[in-house]
Protein backbone atom coordinates (compact mmCIF):
# COMPACT_ATOMS: atom_id res chain seq x y z
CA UNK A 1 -24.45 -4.16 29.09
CA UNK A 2 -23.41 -0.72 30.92
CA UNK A 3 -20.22 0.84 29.46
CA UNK A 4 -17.57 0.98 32.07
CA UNK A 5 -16.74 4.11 33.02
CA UNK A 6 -14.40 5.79 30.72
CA UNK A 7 -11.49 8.39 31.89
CA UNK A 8 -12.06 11.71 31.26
CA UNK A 9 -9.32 13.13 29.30
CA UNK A 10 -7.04 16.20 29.18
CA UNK A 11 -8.65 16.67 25.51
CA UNK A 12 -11.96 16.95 26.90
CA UNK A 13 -11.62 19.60 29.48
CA UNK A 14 -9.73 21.57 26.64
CA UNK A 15 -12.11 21.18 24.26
CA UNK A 16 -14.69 22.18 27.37
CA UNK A 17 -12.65 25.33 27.92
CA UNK A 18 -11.49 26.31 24.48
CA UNK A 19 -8.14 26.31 25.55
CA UNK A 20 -5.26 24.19 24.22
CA UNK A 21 -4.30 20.95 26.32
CA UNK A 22 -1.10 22.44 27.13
CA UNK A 23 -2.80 25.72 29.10
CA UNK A 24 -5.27 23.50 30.63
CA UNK A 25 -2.21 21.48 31.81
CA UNK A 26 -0.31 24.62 33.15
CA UNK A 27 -3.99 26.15 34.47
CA UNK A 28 -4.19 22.57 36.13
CA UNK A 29 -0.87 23.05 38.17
CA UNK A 30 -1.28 26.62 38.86
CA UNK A 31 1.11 27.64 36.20
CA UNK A 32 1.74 30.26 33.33
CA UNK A 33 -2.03 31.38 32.92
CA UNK A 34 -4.65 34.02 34.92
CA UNK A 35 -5.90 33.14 38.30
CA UNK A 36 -9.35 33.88 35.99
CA UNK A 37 -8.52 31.07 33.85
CA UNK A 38 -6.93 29.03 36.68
CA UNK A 39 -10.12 29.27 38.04
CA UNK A 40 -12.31 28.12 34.87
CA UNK A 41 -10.40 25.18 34.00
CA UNK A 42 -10.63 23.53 37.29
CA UNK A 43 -14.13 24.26 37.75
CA UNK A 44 -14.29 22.49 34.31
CA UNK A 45 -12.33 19.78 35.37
CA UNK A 46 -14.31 19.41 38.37
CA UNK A 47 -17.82 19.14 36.20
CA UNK A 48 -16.33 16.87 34.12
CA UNK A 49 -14.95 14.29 36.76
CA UNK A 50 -11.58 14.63 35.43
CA UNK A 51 -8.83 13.19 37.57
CA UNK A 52 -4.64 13.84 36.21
CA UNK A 53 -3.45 10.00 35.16
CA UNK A 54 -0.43 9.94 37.84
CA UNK A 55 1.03 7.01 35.20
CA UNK A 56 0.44 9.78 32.22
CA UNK A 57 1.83 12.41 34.05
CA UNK A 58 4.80 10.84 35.48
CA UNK A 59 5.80 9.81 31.77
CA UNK A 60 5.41 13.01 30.50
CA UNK A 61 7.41 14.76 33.22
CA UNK A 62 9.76 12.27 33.78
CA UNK A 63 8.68 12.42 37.67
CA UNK A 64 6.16 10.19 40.07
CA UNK A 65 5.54 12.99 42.71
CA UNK A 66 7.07 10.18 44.97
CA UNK A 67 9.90 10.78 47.66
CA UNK A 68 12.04 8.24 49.16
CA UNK A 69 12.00 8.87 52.95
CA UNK A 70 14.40 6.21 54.52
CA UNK A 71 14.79 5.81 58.35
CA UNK A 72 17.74 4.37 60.15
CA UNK A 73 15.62 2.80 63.19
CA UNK A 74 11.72 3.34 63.28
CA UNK A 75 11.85 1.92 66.92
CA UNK A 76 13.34 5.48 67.94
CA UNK A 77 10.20 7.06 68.97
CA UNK A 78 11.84 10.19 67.61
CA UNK A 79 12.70 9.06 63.95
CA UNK A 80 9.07 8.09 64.00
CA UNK A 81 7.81 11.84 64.66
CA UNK A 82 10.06 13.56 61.78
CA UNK A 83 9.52 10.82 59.72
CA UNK A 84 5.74 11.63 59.89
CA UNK A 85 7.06 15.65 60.17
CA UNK A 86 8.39 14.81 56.40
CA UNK A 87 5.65 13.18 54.81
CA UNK A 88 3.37 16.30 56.33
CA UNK A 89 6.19 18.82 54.49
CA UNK A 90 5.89 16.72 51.27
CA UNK A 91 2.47 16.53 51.39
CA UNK A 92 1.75 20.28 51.84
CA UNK A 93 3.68 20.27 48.18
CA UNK A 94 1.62 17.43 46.35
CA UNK A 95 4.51 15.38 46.72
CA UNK A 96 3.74 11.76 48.10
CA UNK A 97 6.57 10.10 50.66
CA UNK A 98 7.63 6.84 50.59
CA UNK A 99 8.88 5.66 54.13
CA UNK A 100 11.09 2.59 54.33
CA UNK A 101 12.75 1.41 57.66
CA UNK A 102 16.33 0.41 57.69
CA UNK A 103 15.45 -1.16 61.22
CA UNK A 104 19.43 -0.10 62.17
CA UNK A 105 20.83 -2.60 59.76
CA UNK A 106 23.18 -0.45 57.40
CA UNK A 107 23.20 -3.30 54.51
CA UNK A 108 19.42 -3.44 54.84
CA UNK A 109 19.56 0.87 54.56
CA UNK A 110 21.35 0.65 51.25
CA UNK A 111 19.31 -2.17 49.39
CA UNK A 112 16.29 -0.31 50.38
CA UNK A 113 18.38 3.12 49.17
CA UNK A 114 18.81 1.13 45.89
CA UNK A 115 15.21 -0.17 45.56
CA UNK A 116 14.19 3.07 45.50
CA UNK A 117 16.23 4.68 43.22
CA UNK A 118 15.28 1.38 41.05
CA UNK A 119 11.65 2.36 41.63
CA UNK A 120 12.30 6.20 40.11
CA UNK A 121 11.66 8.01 43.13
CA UNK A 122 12.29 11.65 42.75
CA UNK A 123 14.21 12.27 45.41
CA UNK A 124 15.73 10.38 48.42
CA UNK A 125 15.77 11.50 52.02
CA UNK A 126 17.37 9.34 54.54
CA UNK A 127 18.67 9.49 58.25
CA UNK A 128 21.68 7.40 57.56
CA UNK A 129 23.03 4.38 59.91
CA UNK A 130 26.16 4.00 58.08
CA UNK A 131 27.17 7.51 56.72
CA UNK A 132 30.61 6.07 55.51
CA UNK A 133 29.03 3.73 52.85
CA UNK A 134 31.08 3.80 49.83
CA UNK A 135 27.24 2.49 48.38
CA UNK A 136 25.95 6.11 48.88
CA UNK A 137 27.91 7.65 45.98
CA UNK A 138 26.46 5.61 43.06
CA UNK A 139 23.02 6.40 44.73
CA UNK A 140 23.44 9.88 44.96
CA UNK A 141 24.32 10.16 41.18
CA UNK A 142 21.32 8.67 40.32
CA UNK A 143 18.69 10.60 42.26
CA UNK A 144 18.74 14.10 44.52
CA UNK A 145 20.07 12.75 48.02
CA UNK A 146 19.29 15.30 51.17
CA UNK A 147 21.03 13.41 54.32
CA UNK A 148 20.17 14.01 57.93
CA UNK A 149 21.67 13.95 61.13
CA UNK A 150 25.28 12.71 59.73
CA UNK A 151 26.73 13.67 56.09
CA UNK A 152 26.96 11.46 53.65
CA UNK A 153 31.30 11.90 53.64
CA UNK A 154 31.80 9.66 49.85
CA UNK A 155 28.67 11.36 48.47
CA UNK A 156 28.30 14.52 46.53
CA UNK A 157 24.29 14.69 48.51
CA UNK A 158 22.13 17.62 46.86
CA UNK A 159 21.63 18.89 50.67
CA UNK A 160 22.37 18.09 54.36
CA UNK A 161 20.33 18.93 57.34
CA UNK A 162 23.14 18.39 59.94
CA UNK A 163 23.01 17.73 63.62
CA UNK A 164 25.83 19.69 65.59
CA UNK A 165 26.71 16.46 67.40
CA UNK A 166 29.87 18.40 68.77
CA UNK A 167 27.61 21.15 70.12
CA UNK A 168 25.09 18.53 71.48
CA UNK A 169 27.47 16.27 73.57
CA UNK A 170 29.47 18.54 75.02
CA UNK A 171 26.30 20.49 76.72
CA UNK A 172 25.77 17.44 78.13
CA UNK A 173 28.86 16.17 79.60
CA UNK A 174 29.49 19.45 81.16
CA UNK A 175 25.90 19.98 82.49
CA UNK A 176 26.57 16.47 84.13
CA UNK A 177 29.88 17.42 84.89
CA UNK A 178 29.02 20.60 86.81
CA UNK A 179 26.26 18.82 89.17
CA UNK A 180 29.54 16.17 90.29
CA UNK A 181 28.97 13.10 87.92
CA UNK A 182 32.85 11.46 87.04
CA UNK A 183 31.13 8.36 85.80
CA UNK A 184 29.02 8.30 83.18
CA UNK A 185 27.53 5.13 81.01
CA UNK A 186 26.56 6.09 77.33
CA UNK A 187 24.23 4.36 75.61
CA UNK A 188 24.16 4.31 71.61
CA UNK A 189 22.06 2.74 68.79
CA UNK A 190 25.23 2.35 66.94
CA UNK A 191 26.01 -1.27 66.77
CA UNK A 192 29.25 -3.02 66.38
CA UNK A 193 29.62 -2.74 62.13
CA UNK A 194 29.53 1.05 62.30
CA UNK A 195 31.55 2.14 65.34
CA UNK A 196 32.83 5.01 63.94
CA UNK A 197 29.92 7.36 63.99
CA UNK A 198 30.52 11.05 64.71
CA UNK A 199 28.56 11.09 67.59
CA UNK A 200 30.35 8.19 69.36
CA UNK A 201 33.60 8.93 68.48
CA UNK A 202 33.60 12.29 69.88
CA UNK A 203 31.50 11.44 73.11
CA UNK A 204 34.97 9.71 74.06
CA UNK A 205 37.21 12.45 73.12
CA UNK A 206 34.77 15.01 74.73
CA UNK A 207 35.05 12.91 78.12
CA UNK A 208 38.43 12.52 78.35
CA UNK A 209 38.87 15.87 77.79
CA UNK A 210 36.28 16.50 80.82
CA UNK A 211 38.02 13.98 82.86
CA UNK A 212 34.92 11.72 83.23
CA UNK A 213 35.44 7.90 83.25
CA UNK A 214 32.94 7.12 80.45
CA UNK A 215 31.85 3.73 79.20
CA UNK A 216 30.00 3.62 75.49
CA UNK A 217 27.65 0.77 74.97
CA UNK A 218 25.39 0.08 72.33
CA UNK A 219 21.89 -0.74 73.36
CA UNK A 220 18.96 -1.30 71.04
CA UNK A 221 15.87 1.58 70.73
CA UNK A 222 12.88 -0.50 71.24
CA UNK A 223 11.61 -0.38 74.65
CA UNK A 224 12.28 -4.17 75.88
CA UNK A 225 15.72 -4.76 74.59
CA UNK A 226 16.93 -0.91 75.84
CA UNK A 227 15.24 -2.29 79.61
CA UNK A 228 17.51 -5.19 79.36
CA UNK A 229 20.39 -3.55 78.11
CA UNK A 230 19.89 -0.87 81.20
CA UNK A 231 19.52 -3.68 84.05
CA UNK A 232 23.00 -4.83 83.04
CA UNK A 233 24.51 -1.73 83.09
CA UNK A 234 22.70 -0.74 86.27
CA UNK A 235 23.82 -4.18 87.80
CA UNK A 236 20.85 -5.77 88.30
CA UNK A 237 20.71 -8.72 85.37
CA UNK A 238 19.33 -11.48 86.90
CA UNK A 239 22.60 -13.21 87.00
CA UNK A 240 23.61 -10.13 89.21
CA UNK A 241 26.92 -9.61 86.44
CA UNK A 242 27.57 -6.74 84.85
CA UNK A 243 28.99 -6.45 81.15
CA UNK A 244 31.97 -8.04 80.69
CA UNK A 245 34.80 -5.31 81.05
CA UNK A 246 32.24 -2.87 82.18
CA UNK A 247 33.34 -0.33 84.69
CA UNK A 248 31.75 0.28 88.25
CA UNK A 249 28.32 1.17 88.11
CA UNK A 250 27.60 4.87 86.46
CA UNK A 251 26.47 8.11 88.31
CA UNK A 252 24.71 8.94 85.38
CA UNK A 253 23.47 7.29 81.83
CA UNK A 254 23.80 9.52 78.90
CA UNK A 255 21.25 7.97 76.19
CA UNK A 256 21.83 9.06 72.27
CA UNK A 257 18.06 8.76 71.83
CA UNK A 258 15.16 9.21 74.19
CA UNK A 259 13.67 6.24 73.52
CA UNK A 260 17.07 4.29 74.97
CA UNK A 261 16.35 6.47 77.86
CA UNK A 262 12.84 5.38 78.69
CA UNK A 263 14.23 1.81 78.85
CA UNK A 264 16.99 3.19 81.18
CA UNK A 265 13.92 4.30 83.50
CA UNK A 266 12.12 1.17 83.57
CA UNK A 267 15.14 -0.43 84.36
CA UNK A 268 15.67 2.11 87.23
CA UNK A 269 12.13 0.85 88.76
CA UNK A 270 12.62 -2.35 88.75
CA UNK A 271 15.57 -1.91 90.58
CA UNK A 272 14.05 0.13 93.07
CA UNK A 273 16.14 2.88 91.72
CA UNK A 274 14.54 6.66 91.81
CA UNK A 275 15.87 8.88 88.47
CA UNK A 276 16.82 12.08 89.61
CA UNK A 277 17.92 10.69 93.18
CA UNK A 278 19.59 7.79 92.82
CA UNK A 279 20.28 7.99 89.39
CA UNK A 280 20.76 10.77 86.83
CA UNK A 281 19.76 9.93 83.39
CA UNK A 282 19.82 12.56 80.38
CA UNK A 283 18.83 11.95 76.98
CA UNK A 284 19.34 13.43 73.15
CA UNK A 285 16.19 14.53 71.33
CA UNK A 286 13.05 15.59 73.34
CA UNK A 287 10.45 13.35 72.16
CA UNK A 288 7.03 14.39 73.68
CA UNK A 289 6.66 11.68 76.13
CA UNK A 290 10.07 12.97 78.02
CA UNK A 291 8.04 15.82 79.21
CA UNK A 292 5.47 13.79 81.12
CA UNK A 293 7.68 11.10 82.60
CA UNK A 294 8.71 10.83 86.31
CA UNK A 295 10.29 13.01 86.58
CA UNK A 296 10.91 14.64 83.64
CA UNK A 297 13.72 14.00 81.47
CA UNK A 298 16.75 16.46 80.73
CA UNK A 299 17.24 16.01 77.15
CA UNK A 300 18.61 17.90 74.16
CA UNK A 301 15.87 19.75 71.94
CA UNK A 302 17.04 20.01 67.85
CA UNK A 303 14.35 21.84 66.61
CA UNK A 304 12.53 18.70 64.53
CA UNK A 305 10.06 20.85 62.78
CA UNK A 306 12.54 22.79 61.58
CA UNK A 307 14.53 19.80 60.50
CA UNK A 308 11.63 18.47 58.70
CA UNK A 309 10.75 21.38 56.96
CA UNK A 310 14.35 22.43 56.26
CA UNK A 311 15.14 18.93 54.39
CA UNK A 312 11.72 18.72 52.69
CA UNK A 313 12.86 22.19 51.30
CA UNK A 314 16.24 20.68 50.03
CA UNK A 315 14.56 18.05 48.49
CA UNK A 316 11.74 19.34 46.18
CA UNK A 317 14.41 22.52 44.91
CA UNK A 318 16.63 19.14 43.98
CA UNK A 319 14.14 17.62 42.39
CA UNK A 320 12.71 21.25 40.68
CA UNK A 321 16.17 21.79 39.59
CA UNK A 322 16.38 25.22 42.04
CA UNK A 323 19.35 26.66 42.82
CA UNK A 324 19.79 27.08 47.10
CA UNK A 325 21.70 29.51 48.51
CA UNK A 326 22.50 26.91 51.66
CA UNK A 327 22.68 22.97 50.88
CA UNK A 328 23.85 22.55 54.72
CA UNK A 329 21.90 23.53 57.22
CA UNK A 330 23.58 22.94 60.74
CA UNK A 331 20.99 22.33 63.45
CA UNK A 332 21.89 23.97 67.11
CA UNK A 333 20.69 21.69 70.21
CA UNK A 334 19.31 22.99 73.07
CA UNK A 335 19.78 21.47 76.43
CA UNK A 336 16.32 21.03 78.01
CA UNK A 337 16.97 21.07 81.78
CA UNK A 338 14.07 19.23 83.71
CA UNK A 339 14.34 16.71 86.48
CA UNK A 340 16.41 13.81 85.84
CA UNK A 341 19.74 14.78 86.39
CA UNK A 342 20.55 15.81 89.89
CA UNK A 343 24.12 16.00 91.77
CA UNK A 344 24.69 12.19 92.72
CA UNK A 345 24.60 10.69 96.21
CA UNK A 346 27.85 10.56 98.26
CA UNK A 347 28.85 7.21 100.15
């Protein structure tokens, strides 16, 4: 009978080298020897088909190399690029992400926060639904938390990349306040069990500030659902109502994520609608596929590479026990001015 194939060990590539398992451990990770001897043990390890036992190494460090990356809604088009942005940062570190999708549900976002703190992650990254969970203290205790978009308030997180919401809403309403607009629908992925968000509560304060007669609606992020959510608001459900205590139909639809606004366009076609005629829309985070839309639309650009790479950062010196100069980063938007928003129609 053929043997099966046995593991080749730590001990071997030592013994191999002449070194102790301990430098061929540190010359293995880069660490504490020559870039001569760096260089010997790996070839050796390479001629000897040796492969690190992740199950081994994780009980000897006391990590898995694993990072919990948990999104609030994978439908937004947008959460799905840094999400992906992350995993790339990780990567580029030999650390391994773990993406979950909270699917907008915040009790769904913290039994998955909990399942992976359960499962030893070694740090947790998450773009939050429900920032005012009381369950994101005992969570952050327990492993390195780096929040994103909204802090964490009853957590002590070990960073926060933070979106200037403030900054962000009010380029908006005035850009669509300077081309004439006085009403103005805006449609958020908050739903109805967390309707105090940052962003939504100060989109009203912001507009009555302005003097624009604003409406806030929440409207689901994947494409069909944000289409019907749009004909309604744009008056054209087939039972020809509107929502119930809605105002008269907007000037303008303010989305809180691009992929609201795409469903705000299709919605716009059907109705025979043209955007940036008949109908200004504007929307909050400059996915890729605004750009090549008809027209394009005016959105609000927050630098997502940067994000990713900026909470990736904040993570692993968490989990390396580093000391940062800056655990919050505040992220500056940046209007993007296309097509879509236009001065609206008179009569």
């Amino acid at each position: 009978m053929a043997r099966p194939n046995k593991r080749t060990t730590l001990r071997e590539v030592a013994e191999a080298t002449g070194l102790s398992t301990a430098a061929v451990s540190y010359a293995l990770r880069g660490k504490h020897v020559s870039k001569e001897t760096e260089e010997r043990v790996r070839k050796a390890a390479a001629e000897l088909g040796y492969e690190a036992d992740p199950i081994a190494r994780a009980l000897a460090s006391g990590r898995t190399s694993t990072v919990g990356v948990l999104a609030g809604d994978l439908q937004d088009l947008w959460q799905q690029q840094l999400m992906a942005a992350i995993g790339r940062e990780l990567l580029a570190g030999d650390r391994y992400a773990l993406i979950l999708d909270a699917g907008g549900d915040p009790e769904r976002e913290l039994a998955l926060a909990k399942q992976l703190r359960d499962q030893r992650v070694d740090g947790l990254l998450v773009s939050p639904v429900d920032p005012s969970a009381e369950g994101w203290s005992k969570i952050a205790d327990a492993v390195p938390v780096v929040s994103i978009g909204d802090a964490l308030s009853r957590a002590r997180t070990a960073g926060e990349v933070l979106f200037d919401n403030r900054a962000g809403i009010d380029a908006v309403l005035d850009y669509l306040r300077g081309l004439g607009h006085r009403r103005v629908t805006v449609l958020t992925p908050t739903g109805p069990s967390t309707p105090d968000r940052p962003a939504d509560v100060y989109v009203r304060e912001a507009a009555d500030r302005l003097g624009i007669e604003a409406e806030v609606l929440p409207c689901p992020q994947e494409l069909d659902a944000a289409t019907a959510m749009a004909r309604r608001v744009l008056a054209n459900s087939p039972d020809g109502r509107r929502p119930a205590g809605a105002l008269a139909p907007p000037t303008a639809v303010f989305c809180f994520s691009d992929s609201i606004a795409y469903g705000v366009y299709a919605a716009a076609a059907e109705a025979a609608l043209t955007v940036g005629r008949d109908l200004s829309v504007v929307g909050f985070d400059d996915h890729p596929v605004s750009r090549v839309l008809t027209p394009p639309l005016t959105t609000v650009d927050w630098g997502l590479a940067e994000i990713a790479k900026e909470a990736a950062r904040l993570a692993v010196a968490a989990i390396e026990g580093r000391r940062v100069r800056r655990k919050r980063i505040l992220c500056a938007p940046r209007l993007s001015e296309r097509r879509s928003a236009v001065e609206p129609r008179r009569g």
